[in-house]
C-alpha atoms as a PDB file:
ATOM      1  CA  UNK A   1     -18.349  12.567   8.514  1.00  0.00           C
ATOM      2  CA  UNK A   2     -17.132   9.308   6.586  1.00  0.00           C
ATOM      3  CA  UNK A   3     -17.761   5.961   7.655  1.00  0.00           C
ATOM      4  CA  UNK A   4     -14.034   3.998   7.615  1.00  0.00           C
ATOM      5  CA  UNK A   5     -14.231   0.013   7.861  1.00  0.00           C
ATOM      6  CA  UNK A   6     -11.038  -1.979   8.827  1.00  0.00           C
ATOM      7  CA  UNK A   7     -10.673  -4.734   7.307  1.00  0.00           C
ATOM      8  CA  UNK A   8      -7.839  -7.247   6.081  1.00  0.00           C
ATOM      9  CA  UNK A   9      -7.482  -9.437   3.021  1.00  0.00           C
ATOM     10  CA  UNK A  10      -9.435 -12.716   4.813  1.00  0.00           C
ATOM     11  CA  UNK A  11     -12.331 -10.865   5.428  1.00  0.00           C
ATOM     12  CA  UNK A  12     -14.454 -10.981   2.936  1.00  0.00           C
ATOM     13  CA  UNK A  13     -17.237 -12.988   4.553  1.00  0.00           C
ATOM     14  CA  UNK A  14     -17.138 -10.191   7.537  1.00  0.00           C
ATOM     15  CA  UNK A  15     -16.939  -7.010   5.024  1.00  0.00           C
ATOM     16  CA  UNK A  16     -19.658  -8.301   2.931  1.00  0.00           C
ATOM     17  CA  UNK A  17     -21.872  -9.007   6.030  1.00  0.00           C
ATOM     18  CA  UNK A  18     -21.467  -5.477   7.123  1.00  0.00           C
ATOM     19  CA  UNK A  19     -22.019  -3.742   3.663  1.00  0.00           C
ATOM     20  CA  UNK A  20     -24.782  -5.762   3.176  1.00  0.00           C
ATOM     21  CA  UNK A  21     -26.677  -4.277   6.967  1.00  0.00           C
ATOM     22  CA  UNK A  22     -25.299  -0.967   5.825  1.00  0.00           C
ATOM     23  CA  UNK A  23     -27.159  -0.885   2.220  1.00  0.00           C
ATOM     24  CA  UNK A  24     -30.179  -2.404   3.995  1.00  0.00           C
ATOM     25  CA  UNK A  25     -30.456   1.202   5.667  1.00  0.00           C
ATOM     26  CA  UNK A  26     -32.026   3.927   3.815  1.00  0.00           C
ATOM     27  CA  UNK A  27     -29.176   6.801   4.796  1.00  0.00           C
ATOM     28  CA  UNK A  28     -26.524   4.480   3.414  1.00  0.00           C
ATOM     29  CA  UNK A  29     -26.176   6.450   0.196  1.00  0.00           C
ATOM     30  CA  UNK A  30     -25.976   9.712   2.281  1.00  0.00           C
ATOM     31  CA  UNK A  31     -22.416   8.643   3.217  1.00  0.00           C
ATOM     32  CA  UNK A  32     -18.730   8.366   1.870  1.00  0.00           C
ATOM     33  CA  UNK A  33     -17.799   4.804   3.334  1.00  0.00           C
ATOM     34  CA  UNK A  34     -13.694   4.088   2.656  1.00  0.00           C
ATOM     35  CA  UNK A  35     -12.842   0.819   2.973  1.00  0.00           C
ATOM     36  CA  UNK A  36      -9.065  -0.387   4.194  1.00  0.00           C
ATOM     37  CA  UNK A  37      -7.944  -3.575   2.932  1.00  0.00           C
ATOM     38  CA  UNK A  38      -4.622  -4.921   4.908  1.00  0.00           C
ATOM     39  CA  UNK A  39      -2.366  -7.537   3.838  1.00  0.00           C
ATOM     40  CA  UNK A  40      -1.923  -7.492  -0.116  1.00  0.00           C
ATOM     41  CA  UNK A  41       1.803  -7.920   0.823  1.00  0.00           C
ATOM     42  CA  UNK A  42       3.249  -8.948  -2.653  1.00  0.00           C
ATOM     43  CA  UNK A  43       1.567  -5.236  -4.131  1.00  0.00           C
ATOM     44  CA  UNK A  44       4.454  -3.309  -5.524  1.00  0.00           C
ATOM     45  CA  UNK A  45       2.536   0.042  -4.452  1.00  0.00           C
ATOM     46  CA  UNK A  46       1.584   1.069  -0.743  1.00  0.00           C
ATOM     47  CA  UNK A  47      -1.882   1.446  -2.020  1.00  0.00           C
ATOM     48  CA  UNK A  48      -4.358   0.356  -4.601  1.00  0.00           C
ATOM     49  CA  UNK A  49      -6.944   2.811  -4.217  1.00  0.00           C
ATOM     50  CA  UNK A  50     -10.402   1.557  -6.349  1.00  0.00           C
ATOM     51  CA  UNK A  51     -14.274   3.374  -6.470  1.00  0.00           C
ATOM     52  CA  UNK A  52     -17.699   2.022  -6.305  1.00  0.00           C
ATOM     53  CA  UNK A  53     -20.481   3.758  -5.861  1.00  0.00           C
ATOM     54  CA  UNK A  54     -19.863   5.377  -2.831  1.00  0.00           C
ATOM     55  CA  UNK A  55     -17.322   3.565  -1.078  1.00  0.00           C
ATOM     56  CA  UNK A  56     -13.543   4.056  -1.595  1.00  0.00           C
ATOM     57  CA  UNK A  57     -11.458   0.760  -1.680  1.00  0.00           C
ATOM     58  CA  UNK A  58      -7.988   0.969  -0.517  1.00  0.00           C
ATOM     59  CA  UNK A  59      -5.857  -2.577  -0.718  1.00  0.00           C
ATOM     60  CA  UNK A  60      -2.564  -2.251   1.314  1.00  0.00           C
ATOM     61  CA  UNK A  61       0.891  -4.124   1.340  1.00  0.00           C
ATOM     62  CA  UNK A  62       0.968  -4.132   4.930  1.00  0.00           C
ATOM     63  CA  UNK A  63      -1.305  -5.073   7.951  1.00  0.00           C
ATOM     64  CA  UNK A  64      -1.423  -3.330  10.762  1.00  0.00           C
ATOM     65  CA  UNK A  65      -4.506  -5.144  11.751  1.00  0.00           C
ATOM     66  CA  UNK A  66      -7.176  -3.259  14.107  1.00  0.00           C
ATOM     67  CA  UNK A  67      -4.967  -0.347  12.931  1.00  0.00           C
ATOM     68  CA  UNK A  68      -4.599  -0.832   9.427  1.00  0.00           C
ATOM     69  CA  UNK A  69      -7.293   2.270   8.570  1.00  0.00           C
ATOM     70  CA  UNK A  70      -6.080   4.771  11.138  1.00  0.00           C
ATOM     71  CA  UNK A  71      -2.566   4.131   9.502  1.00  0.00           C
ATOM     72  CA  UNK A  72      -3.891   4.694   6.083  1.00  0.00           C
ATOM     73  CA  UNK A  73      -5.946   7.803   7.031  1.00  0.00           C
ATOM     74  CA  UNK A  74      -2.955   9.245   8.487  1.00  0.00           C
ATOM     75  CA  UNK A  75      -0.998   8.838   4.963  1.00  0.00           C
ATOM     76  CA  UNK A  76      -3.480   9.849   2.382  1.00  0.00           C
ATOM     77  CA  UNK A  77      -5.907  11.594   4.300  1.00  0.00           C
ATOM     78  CA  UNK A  78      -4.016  14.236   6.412  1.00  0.00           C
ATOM     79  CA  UNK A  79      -4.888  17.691   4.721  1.00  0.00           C
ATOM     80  CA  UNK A  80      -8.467  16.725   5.587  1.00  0.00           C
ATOM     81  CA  UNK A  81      -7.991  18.563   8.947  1.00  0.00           C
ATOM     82  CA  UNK A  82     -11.716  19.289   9.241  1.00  0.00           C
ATOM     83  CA  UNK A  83     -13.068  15.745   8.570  1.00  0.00           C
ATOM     84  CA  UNK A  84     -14.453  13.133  11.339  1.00  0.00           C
ATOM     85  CA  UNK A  85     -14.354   9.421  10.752  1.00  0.00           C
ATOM     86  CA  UNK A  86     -16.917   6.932  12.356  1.00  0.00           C
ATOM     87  CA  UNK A  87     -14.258   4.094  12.949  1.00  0.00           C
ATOM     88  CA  UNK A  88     -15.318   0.224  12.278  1.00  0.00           C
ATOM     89  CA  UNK A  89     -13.810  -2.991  11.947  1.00  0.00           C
ATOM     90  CA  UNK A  90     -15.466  -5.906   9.125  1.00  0.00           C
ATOM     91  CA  UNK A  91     -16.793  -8.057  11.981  1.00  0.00           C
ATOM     92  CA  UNK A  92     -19.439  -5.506  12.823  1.00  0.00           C
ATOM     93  CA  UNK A  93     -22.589  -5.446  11.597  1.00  0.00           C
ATOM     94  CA  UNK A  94     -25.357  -1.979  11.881  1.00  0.00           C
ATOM     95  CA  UNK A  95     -28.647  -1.984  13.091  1.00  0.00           C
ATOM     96  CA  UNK A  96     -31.429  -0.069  11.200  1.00  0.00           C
ATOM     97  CA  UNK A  97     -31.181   3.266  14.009  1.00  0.00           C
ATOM     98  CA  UNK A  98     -27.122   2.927  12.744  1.00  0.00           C
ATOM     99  CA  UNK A  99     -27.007   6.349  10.308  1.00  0.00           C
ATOM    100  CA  UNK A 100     -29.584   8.135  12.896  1.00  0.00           C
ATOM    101  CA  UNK A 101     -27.004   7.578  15.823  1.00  0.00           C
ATOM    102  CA  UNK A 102     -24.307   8.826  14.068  1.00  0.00           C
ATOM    103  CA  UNK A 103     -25.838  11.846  12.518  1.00  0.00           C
ATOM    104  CA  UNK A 104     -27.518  13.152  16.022  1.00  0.00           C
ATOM    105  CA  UNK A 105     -23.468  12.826  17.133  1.00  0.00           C
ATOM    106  CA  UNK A 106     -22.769  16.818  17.692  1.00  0.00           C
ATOM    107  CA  UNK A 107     -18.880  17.160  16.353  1.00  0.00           C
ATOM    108  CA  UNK A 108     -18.304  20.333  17.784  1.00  0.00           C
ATOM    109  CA  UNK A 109     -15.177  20.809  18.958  1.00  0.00           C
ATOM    110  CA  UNK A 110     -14.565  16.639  18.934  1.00  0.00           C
ATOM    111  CA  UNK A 111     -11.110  14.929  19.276  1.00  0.00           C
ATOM    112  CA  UNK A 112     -12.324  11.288  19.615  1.00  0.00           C
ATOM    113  CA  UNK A 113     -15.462   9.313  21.014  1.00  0.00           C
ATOM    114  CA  UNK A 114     -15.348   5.752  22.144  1.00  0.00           C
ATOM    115  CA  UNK A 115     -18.254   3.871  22.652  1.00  0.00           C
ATOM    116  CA  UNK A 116     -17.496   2.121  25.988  1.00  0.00           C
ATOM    117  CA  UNK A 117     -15.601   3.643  28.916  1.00  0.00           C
ATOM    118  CA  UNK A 118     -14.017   0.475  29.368  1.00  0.00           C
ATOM    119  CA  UNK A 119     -12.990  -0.472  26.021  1.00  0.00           C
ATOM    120  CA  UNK A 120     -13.847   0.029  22.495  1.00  0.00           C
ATOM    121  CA  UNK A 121     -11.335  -2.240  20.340  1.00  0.00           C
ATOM    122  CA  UNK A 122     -10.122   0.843  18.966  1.00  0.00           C
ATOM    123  CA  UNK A 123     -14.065   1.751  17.400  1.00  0.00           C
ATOM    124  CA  UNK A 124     -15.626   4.881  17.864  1.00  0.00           C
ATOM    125  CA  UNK A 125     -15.205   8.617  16.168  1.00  0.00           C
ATOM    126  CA  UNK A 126     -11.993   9.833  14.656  1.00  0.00           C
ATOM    127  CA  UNK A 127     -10.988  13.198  13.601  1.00  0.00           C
ATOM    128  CA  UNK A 128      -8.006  13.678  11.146  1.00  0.00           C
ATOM    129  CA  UNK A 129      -6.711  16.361  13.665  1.00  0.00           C
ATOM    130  CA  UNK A 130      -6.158  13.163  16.065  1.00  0.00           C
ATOM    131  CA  UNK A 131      -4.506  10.896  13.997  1.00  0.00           C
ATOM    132  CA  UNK A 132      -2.628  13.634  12.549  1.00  0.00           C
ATOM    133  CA  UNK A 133      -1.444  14.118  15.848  1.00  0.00           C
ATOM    134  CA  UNK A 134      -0.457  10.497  16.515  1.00  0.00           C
ATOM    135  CA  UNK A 135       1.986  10.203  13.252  1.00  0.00           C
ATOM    136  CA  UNK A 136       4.698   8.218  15.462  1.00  0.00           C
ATOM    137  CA  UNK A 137       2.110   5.520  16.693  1.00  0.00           C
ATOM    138  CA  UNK A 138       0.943   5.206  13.315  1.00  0.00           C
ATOM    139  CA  UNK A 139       3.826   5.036  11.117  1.00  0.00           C
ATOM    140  CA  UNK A 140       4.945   1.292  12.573  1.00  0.00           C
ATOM    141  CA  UNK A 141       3.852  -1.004   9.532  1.00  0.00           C
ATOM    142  CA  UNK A 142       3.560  -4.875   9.292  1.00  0.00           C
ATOM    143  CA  UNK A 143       4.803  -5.899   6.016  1.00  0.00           C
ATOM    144  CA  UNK A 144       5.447  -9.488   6.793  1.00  0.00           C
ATOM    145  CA  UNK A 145       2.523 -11.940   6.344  1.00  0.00           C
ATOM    146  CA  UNK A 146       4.482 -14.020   8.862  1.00  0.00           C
ATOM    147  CA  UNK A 147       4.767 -11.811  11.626  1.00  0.00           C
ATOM    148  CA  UNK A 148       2.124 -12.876  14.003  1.00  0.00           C
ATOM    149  CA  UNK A 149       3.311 -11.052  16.926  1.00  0.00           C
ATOM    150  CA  UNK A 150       1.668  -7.460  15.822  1.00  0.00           C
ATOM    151  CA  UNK A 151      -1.372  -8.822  16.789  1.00  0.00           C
ATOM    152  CA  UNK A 152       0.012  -8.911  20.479  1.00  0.00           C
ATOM    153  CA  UNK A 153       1.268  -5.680  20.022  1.00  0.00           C
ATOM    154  CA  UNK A 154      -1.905  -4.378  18.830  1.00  0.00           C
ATOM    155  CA  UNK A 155      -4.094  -5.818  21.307  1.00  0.00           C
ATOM    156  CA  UNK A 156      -1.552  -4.406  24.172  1.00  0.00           C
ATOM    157  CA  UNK A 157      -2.465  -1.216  22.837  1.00  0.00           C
ATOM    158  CA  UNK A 158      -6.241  -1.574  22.266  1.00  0.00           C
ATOM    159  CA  UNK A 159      -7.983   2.223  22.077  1.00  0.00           C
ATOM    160  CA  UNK A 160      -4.433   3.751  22.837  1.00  0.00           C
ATOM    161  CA  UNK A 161      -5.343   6.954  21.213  1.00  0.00           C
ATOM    162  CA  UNK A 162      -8.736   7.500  22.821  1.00  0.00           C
ATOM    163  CA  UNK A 163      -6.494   6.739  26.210  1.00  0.00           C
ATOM    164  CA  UNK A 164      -3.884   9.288  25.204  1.00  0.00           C
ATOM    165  CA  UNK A 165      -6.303  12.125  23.765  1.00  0.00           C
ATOM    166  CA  UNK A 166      -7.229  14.514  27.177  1.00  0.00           C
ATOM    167  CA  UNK A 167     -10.509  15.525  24.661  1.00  0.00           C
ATOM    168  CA  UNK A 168     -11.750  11.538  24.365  1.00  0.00           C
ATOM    169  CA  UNK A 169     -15.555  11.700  25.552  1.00  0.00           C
ATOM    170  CA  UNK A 170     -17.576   8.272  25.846  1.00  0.00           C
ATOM    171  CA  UNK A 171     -20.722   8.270  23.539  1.00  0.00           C
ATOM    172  CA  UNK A 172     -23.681   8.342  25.907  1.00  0.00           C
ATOM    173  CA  UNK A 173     -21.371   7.634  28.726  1.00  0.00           C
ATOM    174  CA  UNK A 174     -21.821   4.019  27.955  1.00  0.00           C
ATOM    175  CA  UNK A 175     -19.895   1.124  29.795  1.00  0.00           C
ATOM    176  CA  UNK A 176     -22.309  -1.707  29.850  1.00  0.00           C
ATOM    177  CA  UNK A 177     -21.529  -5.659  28.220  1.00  0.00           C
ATOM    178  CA  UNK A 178     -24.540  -6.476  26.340  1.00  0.00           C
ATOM    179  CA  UNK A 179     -23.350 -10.023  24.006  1.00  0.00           C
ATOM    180  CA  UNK A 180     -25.017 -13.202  23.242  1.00  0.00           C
ATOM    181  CA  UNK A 181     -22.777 -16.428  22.637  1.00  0.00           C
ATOM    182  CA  UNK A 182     -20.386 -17.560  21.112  1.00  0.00           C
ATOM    183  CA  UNK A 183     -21.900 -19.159  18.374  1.00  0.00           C
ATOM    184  CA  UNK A 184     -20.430 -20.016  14.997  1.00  0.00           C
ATOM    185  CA  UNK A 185     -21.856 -16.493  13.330  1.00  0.00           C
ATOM    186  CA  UNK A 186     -20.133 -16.465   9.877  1.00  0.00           C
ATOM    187  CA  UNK A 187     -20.362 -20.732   9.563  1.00  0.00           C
ATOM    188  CA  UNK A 188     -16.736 -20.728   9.296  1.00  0.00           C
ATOM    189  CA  UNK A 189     -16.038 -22.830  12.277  1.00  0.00           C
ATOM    190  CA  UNK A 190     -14.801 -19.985  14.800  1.00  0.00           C
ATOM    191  CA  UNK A 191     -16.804 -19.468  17.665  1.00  0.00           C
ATOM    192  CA  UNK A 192     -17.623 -15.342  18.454  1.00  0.00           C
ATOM    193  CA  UNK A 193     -19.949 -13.663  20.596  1.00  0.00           C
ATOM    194  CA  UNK A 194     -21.948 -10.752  19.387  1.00  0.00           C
ATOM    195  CA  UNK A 195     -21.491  -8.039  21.325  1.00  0.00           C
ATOM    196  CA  UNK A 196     -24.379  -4.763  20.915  1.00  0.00           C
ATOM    197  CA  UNK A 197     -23.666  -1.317  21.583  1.00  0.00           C
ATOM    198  CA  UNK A 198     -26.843   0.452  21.761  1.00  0.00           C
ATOM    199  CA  UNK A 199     -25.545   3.899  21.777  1.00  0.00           C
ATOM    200  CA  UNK A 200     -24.749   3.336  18.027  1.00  0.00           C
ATOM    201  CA  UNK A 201     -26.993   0.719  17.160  1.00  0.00           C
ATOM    202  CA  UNK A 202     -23.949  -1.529  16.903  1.00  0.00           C
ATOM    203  CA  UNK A 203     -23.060  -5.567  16.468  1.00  0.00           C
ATOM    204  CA  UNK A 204     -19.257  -6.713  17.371  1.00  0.00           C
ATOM    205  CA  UNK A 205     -19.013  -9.907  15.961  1.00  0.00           C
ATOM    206  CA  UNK A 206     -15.841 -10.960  18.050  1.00  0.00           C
ATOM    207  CA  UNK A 207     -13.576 -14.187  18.579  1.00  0.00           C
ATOM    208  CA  UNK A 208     -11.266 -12.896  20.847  1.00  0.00           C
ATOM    209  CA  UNK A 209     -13.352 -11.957  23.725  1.00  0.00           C
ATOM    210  CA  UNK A 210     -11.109 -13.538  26.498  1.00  0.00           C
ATOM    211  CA  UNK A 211      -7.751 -13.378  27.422  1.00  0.00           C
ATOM    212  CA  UNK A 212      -4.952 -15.403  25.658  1.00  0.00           C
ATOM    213  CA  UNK A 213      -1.039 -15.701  25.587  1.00  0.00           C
ATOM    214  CA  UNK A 214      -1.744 -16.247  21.856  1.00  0.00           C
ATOM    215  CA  UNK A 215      -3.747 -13.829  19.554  1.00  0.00           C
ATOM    216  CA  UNK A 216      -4.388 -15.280  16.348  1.00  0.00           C
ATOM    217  CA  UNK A 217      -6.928 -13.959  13.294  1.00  0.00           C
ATOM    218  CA  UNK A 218     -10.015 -15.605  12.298  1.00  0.00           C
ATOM    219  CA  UNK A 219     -11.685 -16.009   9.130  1.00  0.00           C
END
C-alpha cells in the first residue's frame, strides 16, 4: 500500500505541514508516499515526475483539484492492478497511531474504503483496479488556471467513486463529526476547522466546511 497526497501548486504551507506529522512517525520510512502536484499549467510535459527519499513528486499541467491524484494514478499507474492507495489531500495532518491504522487495514478482496458513511471529501483507500475502472470520470482535465468552476464541479461530485463502487465499505463503520473551530490553522488568514477521524488517526484541516454558491481555494 502507498500513501498518495493531493495537493496543488499553492500548497506548500499544507504539504509541508503534513510531511512534517508524517516523518514525526517512526513507520514513515516503511512507506512509498507519491505526491501529486496540480496546476504547473505553463509545463510543456503532462508530468514532471522527481524522487526524494521515499516520496515520488509528480508536478502536473493541469488541476483537477480534490481529483488531481486519482487522475494521475489512473495515467501512470494503471498496470499496478494489485496495488492499494491510502488517499489524502495536503490539508491533512496524521496523528502518531496514523501508519498503525493503516497497516491493521485487511485489503483482501478491497475496492475502496471511505472513512465516513456520510462523506469523506473523496479520502479513504484506493485500489488501481477502481480507478482503472473509472477511466471516463477521470480523464476530464483542468488546464486553465482561470477556470474556477471545476471546483463546483468537483465538489458536486465529492466521493463519487466510493458512491458508484457496489464493494465501497466504511472504515470502522464510522459516521461521526468530531472538529474544533475554525481558527486561522496555517496563519494565512483563512479560517478552517479541524476535523479528526479517529478510525485513521486523521486531521482535515478544512475551509470549506459549509455550503456556498461559490467554491473558491485557499492558501
Amino acid at each position: 500500500m502507498k500513501i498518495v497526497i493531493n495537493s496543488n501548486d499553492k500548497g506548500n504551507v499544507a504539504l509541508n505541514h503534513l510531511l512534517e506529522s508524517m516523518k514525526s512517525c517512526e513507520e514513515y520510512n516503511e512507506y512509498e508516499v507519491i505526491v501529486v502536484i496540480g496546476g504547473y499549467y505553463t509545463n510543456s510535459n503532462c508530468y514532471e515526475i522527481s524522487r526524494n527519499e521515499n516520496i515520488t513528486y509528480i508536478k502536473c499541467n493541469f488541476n483537477n483539484l480534490d481529483l488531481t491524484g486519482l487522475t494521475t494514478l489512473m495515467e501512470l499507474y494503471s498496470g499496478d492492478v494489485d496495488e492499494h492507495y491510502v488517499y489524502l489531500h495536503d490539508t491533512c495532518k496524521v496523528g502518531n497511531n496514523f501508519y498503525k491504522k493503516i497497516k491493521a487495514i485487511d485489503l483482501s478482496n478491497v475496492s475502496s474504503i471511505k472513512i465516513n458513511r456520510r462523506f469523506s471529501m473523496n479520502i479513504g483507500i484506493y485500489s488501481q483496479k477502481i480507478i482503472n475502472s473509472f477511466k471516463s470520470f477521470l480523464t476530464i482535465k483542468n488546464t486553465d488556471k482561470c477556470k474556477m468552476s471545476l471546483k463546483s464541479y468537483v465538489v458536486s461530485r465529492e466521493d463519487f467513486i466510493f458512491k458508484k463502487d457496489p464493494k465501497n465499505i466504511v472504515l470502522d463503520n464510522y459516521n461521526g463529526w468530531n472538529y474544533r473551530g475554525p481558527i486561522d490553522y496555517y496563519n494565512t488568514g483563512t479560517m478552517r476547522i479541524v476535523e479528526y477521524y479517529k478510525n485513521l488517526d486523521l486531521y482535515k484541516i478544512k475551509a470549506n466546511w459549509y455550503l456556498k454558491s461559490d467554491w473558491k481555494l485557499h492558501n
